[in-house]
N, C-alpha and C. Protein backbone atom coordinates (compact mmCIF):
# COMPACT_ATOMS: atom_id res chain seq x y z
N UNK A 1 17.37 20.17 41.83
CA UNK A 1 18.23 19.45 40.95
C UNK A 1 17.81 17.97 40.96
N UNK A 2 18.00 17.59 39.76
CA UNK A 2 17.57 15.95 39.39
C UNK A 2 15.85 15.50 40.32
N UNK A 3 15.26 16.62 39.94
CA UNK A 3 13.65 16.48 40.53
C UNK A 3 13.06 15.59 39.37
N UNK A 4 13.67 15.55 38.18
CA UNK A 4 12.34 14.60 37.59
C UNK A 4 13.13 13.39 37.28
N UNK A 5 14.27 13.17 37.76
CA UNK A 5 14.52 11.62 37.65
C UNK A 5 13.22 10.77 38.36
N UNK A 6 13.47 11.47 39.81
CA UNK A 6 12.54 10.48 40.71
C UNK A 6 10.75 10.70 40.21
N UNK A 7 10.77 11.82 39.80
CA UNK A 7 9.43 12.35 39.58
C UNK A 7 8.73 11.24 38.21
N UNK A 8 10.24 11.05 37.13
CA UNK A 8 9.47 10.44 35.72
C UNK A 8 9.43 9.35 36.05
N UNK A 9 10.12 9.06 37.32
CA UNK A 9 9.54 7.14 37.22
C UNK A 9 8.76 7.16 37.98
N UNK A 10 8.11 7.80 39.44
CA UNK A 10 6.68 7.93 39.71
C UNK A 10 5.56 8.11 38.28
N UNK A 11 5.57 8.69 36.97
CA UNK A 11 5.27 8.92 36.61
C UNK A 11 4.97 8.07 35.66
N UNK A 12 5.92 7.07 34.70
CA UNK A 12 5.79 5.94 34.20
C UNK A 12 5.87 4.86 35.16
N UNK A 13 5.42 4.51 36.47
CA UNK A 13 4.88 3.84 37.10
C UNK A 13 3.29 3.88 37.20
N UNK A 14 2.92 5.17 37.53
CA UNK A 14 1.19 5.71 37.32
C UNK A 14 0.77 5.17 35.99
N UNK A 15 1.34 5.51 35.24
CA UNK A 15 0.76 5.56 33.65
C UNK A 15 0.76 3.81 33.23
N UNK A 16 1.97 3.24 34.04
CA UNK A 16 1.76 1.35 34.10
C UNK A 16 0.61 0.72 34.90
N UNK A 17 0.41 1.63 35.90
CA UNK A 17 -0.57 0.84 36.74
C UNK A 17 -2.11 1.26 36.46
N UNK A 18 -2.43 2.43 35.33
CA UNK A 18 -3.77 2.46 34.93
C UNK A 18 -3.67 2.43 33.64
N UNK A 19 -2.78 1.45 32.81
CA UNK A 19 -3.23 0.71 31.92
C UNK A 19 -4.62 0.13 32.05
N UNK A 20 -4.72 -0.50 32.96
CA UNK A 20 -5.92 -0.86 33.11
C UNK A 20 -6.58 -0.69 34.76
N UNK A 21 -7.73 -0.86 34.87
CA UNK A 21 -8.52 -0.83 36.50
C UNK A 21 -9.45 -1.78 36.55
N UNK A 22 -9.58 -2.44 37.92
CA UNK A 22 -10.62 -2.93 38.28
C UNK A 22 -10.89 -2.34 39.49
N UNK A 23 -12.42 -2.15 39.44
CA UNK A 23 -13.15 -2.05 40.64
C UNK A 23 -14.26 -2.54 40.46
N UNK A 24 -15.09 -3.17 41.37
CA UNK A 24 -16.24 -3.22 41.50
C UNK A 24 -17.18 -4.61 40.83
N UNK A 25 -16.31 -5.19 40.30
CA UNK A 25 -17.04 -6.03 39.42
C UNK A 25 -16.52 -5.89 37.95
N UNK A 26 -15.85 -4.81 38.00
CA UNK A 26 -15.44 -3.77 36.49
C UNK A 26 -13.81 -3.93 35.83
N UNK A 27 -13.79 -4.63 34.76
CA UNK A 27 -12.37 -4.04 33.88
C UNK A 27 -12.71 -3.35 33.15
N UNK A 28 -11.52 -2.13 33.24
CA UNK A 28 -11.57 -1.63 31.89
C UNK A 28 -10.51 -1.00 31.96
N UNK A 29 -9.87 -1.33 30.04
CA UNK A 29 -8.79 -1.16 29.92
C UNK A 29 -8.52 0.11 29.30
N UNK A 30 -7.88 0.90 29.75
CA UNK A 30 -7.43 2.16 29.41
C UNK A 30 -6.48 2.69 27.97
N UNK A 31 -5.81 1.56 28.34
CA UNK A 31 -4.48 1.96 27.58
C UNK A 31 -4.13 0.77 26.65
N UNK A 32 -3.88 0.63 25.29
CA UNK A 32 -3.68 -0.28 24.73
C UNK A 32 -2.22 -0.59 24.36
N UNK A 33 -1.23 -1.03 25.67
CA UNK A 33 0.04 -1.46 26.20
C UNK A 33 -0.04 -2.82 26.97
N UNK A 34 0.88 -3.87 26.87
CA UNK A 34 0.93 -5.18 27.22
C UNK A 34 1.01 -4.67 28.69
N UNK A 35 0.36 -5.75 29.25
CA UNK A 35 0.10 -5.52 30.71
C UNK A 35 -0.33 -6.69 31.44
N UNK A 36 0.15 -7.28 32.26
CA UNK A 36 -0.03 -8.68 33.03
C UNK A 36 -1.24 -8.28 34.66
N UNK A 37 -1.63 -8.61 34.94
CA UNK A 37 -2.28 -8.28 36.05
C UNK A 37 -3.32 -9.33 37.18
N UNK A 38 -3.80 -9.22 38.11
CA UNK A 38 -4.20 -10.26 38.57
C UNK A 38 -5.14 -10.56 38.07
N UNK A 39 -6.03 -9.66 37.36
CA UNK A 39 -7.77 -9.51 37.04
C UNK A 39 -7.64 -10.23 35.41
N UNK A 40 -6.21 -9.61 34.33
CA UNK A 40 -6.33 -10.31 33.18
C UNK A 40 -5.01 -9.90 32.75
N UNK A 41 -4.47 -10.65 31.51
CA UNK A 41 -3.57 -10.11 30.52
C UNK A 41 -3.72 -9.53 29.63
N UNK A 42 -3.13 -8.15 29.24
CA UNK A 42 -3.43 -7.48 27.91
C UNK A 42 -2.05 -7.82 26.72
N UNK A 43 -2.81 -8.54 25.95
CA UNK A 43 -1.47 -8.60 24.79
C UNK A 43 -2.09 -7.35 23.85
N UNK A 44 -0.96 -6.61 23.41
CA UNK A 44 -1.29 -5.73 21.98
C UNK A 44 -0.18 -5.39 21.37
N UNK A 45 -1.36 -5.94 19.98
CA UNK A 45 -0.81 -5.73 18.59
C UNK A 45 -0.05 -4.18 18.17
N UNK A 46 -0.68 -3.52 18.55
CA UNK A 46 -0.67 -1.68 18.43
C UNK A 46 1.00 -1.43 17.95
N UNK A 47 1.48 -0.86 17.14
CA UNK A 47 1.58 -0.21 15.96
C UNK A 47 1.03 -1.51 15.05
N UNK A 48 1.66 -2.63 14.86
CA UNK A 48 1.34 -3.31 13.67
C UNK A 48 0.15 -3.60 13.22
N UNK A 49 -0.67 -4.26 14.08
CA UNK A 49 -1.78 -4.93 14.18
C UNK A 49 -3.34 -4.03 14.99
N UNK A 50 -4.24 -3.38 14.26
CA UNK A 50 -5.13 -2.97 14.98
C UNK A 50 -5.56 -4.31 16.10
N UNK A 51 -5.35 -4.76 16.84
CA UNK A 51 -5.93 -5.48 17.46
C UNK A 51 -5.11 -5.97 19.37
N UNK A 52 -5.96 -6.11 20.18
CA UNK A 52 -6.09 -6.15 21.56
C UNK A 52 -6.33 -7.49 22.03
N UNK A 53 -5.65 -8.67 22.69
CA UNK A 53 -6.46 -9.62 23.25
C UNK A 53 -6.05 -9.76 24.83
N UNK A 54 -7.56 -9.49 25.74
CA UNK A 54 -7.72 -9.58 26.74
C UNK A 54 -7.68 -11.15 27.40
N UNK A 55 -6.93 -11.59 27.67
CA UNK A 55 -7.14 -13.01 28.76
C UNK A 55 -7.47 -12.80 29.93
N UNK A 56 -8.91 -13.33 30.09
CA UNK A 56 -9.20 -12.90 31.51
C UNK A 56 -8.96 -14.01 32.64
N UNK A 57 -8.79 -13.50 33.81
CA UNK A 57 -8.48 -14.80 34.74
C UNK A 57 -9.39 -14.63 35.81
N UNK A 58 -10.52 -13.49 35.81
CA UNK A 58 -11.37 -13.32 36.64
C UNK A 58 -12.46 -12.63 36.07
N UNK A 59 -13.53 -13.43 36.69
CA UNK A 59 -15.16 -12.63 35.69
C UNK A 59 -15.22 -11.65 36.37
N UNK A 60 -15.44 -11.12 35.29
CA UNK A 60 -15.96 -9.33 35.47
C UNK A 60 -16.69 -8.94 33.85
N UNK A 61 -16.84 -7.69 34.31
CA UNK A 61 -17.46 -6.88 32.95
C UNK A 61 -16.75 -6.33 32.45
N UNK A 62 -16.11 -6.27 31.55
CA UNK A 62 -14.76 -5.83 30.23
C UNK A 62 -15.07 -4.57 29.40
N UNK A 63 -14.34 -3.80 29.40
CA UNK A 63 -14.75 -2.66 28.33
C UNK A 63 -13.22 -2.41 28.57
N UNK A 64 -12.99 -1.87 26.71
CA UNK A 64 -11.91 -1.49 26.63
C UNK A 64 -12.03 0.12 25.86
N UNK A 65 -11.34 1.02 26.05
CA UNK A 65 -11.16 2.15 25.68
C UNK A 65 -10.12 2.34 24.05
N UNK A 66 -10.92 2.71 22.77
CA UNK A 66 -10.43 2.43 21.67
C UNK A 66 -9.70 3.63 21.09
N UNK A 67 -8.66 4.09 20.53
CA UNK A 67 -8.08 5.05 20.49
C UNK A 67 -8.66 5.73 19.42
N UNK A 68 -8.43 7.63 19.58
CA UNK A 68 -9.39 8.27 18.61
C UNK A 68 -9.21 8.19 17.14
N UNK A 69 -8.70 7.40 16.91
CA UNK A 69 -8.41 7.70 15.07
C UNK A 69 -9.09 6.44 14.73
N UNK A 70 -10.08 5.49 15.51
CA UNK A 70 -10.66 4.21 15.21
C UNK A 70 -12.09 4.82 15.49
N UNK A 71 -12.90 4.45 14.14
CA UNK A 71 -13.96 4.82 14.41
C UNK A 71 -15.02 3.91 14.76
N UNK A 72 -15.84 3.91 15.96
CA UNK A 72 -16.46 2.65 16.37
C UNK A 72 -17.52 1.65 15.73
N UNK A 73 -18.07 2.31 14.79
CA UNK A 73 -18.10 1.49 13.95
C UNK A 73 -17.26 0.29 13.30
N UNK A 74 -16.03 0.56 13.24
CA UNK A 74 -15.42 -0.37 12.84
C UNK A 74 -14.42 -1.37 13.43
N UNK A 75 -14.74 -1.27 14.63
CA UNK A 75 -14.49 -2.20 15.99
C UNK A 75 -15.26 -3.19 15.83
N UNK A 76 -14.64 -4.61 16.06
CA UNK A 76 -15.07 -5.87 16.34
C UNK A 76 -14.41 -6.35 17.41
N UNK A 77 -15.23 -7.35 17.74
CA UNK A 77 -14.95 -8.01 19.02
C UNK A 77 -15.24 -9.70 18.89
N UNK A 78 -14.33 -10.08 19.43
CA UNK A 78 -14.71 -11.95 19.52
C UNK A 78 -14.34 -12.45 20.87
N UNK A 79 -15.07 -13.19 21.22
CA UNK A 79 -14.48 -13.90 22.39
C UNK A 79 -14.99 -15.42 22.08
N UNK A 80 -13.50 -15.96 22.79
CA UNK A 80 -13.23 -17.20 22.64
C UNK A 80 -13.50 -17.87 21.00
N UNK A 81 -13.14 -16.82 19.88
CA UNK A 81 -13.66 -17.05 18.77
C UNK A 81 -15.00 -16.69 18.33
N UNK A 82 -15.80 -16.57 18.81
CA UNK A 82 -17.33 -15.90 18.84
C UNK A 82 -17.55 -14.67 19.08
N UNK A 83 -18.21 -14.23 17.76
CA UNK A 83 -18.50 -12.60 17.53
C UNK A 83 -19.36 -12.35 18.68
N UNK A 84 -18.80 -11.36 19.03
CA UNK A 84 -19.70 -10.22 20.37
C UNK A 84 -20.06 -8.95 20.02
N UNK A 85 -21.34 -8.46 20.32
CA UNK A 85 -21.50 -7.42 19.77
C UNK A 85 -21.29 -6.23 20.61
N UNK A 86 -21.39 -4.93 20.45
CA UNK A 86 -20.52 -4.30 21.14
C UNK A 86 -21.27 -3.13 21.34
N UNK A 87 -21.41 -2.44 22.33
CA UNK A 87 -22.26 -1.32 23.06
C UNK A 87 -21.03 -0.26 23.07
N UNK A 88 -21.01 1.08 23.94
CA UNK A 88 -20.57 1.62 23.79
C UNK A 88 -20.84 2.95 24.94
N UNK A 89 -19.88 3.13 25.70
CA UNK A 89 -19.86 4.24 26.97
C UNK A 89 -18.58 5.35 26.36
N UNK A 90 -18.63 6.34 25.44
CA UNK A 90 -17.92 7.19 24.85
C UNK A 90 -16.89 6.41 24.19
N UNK A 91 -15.76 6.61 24.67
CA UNK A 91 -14.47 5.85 23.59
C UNK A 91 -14.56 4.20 24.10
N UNK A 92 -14.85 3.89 24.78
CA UNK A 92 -15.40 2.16 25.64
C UNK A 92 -15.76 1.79 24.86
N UNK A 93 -15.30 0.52 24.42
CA UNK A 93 -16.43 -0.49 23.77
C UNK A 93 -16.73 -1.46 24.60
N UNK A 94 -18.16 -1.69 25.34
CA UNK A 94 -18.30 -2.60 26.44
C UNK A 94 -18.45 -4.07 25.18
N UNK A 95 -17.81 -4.70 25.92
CA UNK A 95 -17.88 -5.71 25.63
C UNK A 95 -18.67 -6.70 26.69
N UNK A 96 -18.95 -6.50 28.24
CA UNK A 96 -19.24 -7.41 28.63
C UNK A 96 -19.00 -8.53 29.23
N UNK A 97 -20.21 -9.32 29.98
CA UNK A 97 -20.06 -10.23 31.07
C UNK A 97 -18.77 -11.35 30.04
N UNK A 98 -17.22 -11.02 30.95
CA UNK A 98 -16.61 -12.39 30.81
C UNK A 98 -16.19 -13.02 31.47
N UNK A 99 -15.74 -14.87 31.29
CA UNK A 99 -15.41 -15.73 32.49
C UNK A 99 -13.56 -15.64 32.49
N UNK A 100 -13.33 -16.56 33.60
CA UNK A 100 -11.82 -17.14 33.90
C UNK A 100 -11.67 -17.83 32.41
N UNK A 101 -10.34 -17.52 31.75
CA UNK A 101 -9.81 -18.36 30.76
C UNK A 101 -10.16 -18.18 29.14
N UNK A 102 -11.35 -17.15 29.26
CA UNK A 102 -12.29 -16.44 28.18
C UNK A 102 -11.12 -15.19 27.75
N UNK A 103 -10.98 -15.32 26.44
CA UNK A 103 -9.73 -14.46 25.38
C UNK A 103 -10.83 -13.64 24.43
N UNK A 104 -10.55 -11.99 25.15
CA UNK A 104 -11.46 -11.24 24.52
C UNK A 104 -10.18 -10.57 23.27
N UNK A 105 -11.04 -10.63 21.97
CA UNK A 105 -10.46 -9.99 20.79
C UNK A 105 -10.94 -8.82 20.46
N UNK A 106 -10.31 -7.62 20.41
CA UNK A 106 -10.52 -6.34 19.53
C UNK A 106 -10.00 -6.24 18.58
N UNK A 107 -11.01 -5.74 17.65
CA UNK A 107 -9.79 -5.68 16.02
C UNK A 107 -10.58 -4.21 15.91
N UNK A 108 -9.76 -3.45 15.15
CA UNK A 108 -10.06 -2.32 14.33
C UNK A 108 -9.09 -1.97 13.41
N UNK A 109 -9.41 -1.06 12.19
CA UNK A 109 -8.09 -0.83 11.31
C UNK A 109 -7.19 0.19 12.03
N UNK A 110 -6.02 -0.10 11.36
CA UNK A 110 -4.67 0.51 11.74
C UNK A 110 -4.29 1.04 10.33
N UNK A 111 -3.86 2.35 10.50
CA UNK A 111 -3.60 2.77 8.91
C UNK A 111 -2.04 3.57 9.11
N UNK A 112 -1.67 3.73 8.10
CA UNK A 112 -0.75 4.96 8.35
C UNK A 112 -0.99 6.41 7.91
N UNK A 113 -0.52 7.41 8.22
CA UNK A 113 -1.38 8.78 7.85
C UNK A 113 0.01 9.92 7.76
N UNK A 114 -0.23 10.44 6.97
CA UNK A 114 0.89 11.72 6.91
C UNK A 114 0.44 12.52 7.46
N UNK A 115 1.42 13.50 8.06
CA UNK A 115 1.18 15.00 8.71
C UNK A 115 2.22 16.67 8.22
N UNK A 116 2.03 17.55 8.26
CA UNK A 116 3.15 18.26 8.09
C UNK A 116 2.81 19.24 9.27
N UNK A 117 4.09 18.99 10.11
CA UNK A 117 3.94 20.02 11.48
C UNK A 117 5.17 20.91 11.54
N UNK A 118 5.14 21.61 11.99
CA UNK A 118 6.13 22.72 12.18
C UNK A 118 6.09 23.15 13.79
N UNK A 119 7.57 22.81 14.23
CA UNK A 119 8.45 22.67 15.14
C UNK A 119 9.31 24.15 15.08
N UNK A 120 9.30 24.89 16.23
CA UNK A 120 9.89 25.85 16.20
C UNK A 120 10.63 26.35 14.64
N UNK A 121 9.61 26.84 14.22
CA UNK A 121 10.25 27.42 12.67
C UNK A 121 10.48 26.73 11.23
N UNK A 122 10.60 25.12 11.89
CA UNK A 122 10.42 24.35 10.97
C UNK A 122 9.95 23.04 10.58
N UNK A 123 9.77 23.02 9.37
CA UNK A 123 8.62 22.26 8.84
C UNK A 123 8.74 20.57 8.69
N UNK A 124 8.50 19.48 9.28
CA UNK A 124 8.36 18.30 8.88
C UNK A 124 7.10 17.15 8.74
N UNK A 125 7.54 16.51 8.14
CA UNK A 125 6.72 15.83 7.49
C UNK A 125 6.61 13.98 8.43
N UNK A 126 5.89 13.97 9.18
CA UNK A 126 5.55 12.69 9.92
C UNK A 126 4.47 11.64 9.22
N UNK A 127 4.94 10.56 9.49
CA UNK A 127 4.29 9.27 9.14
C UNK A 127 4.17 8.38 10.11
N UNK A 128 2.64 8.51 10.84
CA UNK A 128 2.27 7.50 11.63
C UNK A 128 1.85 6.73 11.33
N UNK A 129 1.60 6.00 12.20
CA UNK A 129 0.56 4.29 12.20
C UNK A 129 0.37 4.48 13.66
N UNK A 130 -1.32 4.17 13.80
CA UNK A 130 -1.85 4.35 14.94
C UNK A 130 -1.28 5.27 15.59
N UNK A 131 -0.85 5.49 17.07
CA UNK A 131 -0.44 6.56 17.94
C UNK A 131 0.73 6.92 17.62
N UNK A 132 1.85 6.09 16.93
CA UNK A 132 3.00 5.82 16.99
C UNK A 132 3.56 7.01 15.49
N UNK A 133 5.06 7.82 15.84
CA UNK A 133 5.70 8.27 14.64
C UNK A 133 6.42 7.38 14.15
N UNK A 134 6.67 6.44 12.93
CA UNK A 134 7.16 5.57 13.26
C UNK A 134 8.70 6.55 11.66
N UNK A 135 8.15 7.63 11.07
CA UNK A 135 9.29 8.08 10.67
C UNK A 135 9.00 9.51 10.32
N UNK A 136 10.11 10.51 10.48
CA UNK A 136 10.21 11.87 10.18
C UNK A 136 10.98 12.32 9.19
N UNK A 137 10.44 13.51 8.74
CA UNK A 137 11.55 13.92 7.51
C UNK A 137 11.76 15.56 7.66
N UNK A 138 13.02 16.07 7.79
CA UNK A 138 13.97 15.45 7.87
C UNK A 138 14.28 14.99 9.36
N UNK A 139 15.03 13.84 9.31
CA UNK A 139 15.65 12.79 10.73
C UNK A 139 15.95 13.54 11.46
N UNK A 140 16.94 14.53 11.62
CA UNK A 140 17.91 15.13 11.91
C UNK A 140 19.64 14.61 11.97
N UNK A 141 20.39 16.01 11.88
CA UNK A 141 21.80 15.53 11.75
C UNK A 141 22.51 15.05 12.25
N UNK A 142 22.60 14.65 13.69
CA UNK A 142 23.29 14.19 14.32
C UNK A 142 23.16 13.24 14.72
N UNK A 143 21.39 13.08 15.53
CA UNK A 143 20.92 11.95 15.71
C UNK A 143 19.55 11.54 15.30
N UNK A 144 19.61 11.24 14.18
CA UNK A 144 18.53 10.66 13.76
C UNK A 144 17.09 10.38 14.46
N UNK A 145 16.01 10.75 14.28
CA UNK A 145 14.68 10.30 14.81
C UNK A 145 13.94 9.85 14.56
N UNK A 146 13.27 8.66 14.63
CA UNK A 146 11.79 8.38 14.33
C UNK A 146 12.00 7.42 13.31
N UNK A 147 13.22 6.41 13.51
CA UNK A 147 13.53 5.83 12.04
C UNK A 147 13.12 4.12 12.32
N UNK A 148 11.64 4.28 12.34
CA UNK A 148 10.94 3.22 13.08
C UNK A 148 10.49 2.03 11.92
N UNK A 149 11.29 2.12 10.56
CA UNK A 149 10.76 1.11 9.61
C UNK A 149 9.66 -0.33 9.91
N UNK A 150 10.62 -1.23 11.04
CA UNK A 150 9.39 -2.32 12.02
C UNK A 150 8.49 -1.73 12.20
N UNK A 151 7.91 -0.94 12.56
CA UNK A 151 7.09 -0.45 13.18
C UNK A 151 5.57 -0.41 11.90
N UNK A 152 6.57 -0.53 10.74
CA UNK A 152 4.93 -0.05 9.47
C UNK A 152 4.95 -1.65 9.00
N UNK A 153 5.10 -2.65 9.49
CA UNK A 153 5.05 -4.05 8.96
C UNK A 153 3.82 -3.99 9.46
N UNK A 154 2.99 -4.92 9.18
CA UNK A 154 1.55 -5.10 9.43
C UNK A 154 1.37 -6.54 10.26
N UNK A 155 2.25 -7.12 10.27
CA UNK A 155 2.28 -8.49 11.49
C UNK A 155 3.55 -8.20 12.60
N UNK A 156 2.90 -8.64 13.88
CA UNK A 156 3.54 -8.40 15.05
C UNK A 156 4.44 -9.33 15.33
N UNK A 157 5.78 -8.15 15.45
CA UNK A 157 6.68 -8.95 16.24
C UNK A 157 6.48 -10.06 17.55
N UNK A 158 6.42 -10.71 17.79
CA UNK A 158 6.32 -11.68 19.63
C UNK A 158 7.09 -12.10 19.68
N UNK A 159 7.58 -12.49 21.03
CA UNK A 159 8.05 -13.53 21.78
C UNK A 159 7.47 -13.96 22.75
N UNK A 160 7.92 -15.31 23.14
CA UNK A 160 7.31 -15.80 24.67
C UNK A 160 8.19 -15.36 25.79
N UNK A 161 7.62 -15.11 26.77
CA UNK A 161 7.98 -14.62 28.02
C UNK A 161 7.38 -14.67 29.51
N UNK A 162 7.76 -14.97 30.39
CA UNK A 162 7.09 -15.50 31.09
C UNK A 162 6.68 -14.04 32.08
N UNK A 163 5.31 -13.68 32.58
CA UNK A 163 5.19 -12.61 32.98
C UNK A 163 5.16 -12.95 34.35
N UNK A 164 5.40 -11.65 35.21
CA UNK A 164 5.10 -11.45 36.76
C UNK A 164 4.14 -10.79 37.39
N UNK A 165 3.64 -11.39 38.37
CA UNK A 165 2.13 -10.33 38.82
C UNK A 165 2.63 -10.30 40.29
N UNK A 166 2.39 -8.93 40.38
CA UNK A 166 3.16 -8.68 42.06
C UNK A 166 2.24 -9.25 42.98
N UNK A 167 1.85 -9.73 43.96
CA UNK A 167 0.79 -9.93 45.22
C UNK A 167 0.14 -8.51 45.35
N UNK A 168 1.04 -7.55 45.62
CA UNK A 168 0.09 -6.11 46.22
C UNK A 168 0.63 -4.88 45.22
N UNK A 169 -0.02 -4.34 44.49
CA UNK A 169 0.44 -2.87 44.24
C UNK A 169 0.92 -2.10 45.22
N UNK A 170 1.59 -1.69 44.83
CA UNK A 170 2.73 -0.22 45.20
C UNK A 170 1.47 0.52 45.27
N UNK A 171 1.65 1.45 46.87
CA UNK A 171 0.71 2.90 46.69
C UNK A 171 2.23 3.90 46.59
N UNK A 172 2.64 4.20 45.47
CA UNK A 172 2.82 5.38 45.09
C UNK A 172 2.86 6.75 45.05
């Protein structure tokens, strides 16, 4: 009883802490979710904005992992304002040797796309943008789903906020 309370927040704890990894000399970012860390900051645009910016606060070698509906071809990269060109280790786009204070940019398009899936017996009709459902048809009756209108604007919501970086990760 109540096994996956404790279990889903081990679980969206894992999935927070390999947003991104360093080892070795090495970032690379996994997951394209805001993420503060000692090695760099990940701001992302993702539903609105195809685009990723890495602030790094420690040199290393950067590659970020681009999600499958972006085709790599049509990935760009800038740092510090200056086009970088971009190699490639499967879904990775290496981007490469960067310094302390150096703001790596990913852009790729973000589209929205229809689907029609069928859910135990029945049939609906989804409208994403990037990973995200941002609306379904039909909602449902009672409680509505997926009624994510913000979500298809094409400029990102922000605010400022001041982030926290723990001293030591949690072993988990």
């Amino acid at each position: 009883m109540h096994c996956c309370t404790g279990e889903g927040s081990a679980a969206l704890y894992r999935v927070w802490e390999n947003i991104l990894r360093y080892q070795d000399g090495k970032l690379r970012i996994n997951l394209l979710l805001n993420r503060a860390s000692s090695w760099a900051d990940l701001d992302s645009y993702v539903p609105y904005e195809g685009r990723v910016d890495v602030k790094i606060k420690q040199a290393c070698e950067l590659s970020v992992r681009i999600p499958e509906w972006v085709k790599p071809e049509e990935a760009r990269c800038r740092v510090n304002g200056t086009d970088r060109s971009l190699s490639w280790e499967g879904r990775y786009a290496v981007i490469g040797k960067v310094q302390p204070k150096d703001v790596a940019t990913l852009t790729f398009p973000i589209f929205e796309r229809t689907d029609k899936v069928r859910v135990q017996g029945k049939e609906y009709t989804l409208i994403r943008k990037g990973n995200d459902v941002v609306h379904i048809d039909p909602p449902g009756k009672y409680c509505p789903l997926y009624q994510r209108e913000k979500y298809r604007e094409n400029k990102a919501r922000t605010k400022k906020v001041e982030r926290f970086v723990a001293q030591q990760q949690l072993d988990w």
